[in-house]
C-alpha atoms as a PDB file:
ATOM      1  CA  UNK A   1       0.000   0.000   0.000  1.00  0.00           C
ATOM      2  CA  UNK A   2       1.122   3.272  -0.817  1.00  0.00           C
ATOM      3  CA  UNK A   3       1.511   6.158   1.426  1.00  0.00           C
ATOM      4  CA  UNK A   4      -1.284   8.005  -0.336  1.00  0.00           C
ATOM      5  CA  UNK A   5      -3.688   4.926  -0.173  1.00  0.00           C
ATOM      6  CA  UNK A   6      -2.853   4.476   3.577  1.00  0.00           C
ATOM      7  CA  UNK A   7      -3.849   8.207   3.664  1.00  0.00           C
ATOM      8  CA  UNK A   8      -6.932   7.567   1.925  1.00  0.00           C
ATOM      9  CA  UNK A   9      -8.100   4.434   4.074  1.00  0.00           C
ATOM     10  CA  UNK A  10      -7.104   6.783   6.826  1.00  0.00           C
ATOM     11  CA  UNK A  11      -9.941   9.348   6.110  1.00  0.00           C
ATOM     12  CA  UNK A  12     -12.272   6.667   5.678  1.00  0.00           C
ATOM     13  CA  UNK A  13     -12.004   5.287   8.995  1.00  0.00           C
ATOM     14  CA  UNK A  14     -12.153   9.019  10.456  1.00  0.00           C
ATOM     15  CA  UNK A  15     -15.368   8.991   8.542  1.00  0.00           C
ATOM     16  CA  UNK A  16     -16.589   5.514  10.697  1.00  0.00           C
ATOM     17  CA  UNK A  17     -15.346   6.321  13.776  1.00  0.00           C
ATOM     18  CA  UNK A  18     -16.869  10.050  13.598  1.00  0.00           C
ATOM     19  CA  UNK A  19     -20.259   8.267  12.257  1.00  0.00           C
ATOM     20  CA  UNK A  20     -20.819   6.365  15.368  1.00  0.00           C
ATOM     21  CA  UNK A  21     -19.868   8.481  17.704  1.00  0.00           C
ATOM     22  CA  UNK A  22     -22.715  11.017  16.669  1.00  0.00           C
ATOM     23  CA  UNK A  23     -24.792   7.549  16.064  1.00  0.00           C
ATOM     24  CA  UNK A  24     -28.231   8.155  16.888  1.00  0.00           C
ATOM     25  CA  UNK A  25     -29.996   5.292  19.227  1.00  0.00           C
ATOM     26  CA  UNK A  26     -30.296   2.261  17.313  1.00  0.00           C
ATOM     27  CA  UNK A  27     -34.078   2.637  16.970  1.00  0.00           C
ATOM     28  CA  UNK A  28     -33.617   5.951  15.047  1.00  0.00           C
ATOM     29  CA  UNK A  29     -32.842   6.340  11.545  1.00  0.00           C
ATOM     30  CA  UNK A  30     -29.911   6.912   9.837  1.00  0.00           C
ATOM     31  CA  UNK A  31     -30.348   9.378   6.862  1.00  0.00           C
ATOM     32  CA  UNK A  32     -28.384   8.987   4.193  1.00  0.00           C
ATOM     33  CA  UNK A  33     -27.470   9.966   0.577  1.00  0.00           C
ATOM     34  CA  UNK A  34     -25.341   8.198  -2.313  1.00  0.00           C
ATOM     35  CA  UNK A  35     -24.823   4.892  -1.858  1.00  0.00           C
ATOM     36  CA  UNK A  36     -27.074   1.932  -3.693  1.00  0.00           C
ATOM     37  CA  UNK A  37     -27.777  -1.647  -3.554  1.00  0.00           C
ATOM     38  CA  UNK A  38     -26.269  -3.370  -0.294  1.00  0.00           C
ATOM     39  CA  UNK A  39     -24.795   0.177   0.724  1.00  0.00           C
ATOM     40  CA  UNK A  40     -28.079   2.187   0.630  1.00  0.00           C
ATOM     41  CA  UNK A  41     -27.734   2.425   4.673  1.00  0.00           C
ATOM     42  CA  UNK A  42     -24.415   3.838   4.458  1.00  0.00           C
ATOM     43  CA  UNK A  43     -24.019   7.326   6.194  1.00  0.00           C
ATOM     44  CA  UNK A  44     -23.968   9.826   3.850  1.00  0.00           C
ATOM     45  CA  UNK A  45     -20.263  10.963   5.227  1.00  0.00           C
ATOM     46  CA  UNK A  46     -19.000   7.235   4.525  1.00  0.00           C
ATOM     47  CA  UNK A  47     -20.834   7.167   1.083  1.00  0.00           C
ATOM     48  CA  UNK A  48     -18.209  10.233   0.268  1.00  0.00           C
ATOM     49  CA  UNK A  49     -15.365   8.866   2.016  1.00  0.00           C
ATOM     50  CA  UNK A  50     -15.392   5.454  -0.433  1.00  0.00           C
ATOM     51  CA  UNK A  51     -15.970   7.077  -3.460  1.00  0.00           C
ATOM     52  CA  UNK A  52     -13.447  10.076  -2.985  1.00  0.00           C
ATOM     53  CA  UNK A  53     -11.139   6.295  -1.900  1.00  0.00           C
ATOM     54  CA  UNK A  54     -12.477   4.350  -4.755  1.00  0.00           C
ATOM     55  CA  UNK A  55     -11.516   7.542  -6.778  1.00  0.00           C
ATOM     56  CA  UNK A  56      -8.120   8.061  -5.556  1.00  0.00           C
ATOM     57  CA  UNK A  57      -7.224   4.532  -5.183  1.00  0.00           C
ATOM     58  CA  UNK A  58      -7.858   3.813  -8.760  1.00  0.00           C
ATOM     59  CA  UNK A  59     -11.574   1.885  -7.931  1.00  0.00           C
ATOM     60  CA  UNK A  60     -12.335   2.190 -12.222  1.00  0.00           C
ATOM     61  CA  UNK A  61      -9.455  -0.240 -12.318  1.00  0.00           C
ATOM     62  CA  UNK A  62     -10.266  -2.792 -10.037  1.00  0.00           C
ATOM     63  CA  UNK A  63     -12.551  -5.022 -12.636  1.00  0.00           C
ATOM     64  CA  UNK A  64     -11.360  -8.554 -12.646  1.00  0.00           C
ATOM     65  CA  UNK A  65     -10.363  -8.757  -9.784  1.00  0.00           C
ATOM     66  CA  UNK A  66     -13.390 -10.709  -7.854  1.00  0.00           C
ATOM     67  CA  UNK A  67     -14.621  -8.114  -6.274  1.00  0.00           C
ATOM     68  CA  UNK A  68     -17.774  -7.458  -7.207  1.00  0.00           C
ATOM     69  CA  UNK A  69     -16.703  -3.390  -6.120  1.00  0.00           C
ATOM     70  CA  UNK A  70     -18.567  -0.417  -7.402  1.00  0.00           C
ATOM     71  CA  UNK A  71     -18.043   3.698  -6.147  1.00  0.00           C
ATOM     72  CA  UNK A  72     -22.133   3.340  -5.280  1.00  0.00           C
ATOM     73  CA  UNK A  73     -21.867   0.330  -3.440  1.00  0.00           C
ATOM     74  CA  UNK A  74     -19.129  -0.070  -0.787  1.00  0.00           C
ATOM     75  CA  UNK A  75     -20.512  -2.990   0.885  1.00  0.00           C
ATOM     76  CA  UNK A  76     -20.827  -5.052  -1.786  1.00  0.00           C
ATOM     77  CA  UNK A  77     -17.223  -5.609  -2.577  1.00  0.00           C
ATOM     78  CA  UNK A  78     -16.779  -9.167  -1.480  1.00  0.00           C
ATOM     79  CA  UNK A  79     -13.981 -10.231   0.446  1.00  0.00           C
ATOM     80  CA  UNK A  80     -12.740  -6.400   0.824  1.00  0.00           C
ATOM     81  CA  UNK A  81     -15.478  -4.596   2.664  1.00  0.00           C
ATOM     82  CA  UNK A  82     -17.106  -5.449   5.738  1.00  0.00           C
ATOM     83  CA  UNK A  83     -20.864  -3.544   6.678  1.00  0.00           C
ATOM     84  CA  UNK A  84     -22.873  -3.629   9.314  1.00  0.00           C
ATOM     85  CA  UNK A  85     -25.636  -1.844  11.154  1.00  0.00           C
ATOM     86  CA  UNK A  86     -25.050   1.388   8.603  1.00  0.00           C
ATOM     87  CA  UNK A  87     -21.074   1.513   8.762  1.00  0.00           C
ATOM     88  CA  UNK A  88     -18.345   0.261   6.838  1.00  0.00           C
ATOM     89  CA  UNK A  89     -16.586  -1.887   9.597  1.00  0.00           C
ATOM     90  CA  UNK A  90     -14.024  -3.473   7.843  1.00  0.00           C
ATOM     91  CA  UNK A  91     -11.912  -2.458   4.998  1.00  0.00           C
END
């Protein structure tokens, strides 16, 4: 990984950690904006976070590679994102 990437995956796990923090009780919901298919619960600050990552990081180039990833839809990228309960948990 690059210095720039591990920048990158930085910012997105500012974006998580400053997501739940502010996390509203888990009865409440979370609004958000961006994200599609298995990531349409995303917070809208973590929907920005992956795609300015997936744009950085090259994300148009990553076909092939079994990954199923997409810019819209984070949590569908098998084997390289984790999701749960509106965050991305695991990168």
């Amino acid at each position: 990984m690059t210095l720039r990437h591990a920048l990158l995956v930085g910012m997105l796990i500012d974006a998580v950690l400053a997501t739940e923090a502010a996390a509203p009780a888990a009865s409440a919901a979370v609004t958000t904006t961006g994200c599609t298919g298995a990531s349409a619960g995303l917070a809208a600050d973590q929907c920005a976070a992956w795609g300015k990552f997936w744009d950085d990081a090259g994300g148009p180039n990553w076909g092939g590679k079994g990954q199923n990833c997409s810019k819209s839809d984070p949590c569908d990228c098998r084997y390289a994102v984790k999701c749960s309960g509106g965050s991305i948990t695991t990168m």
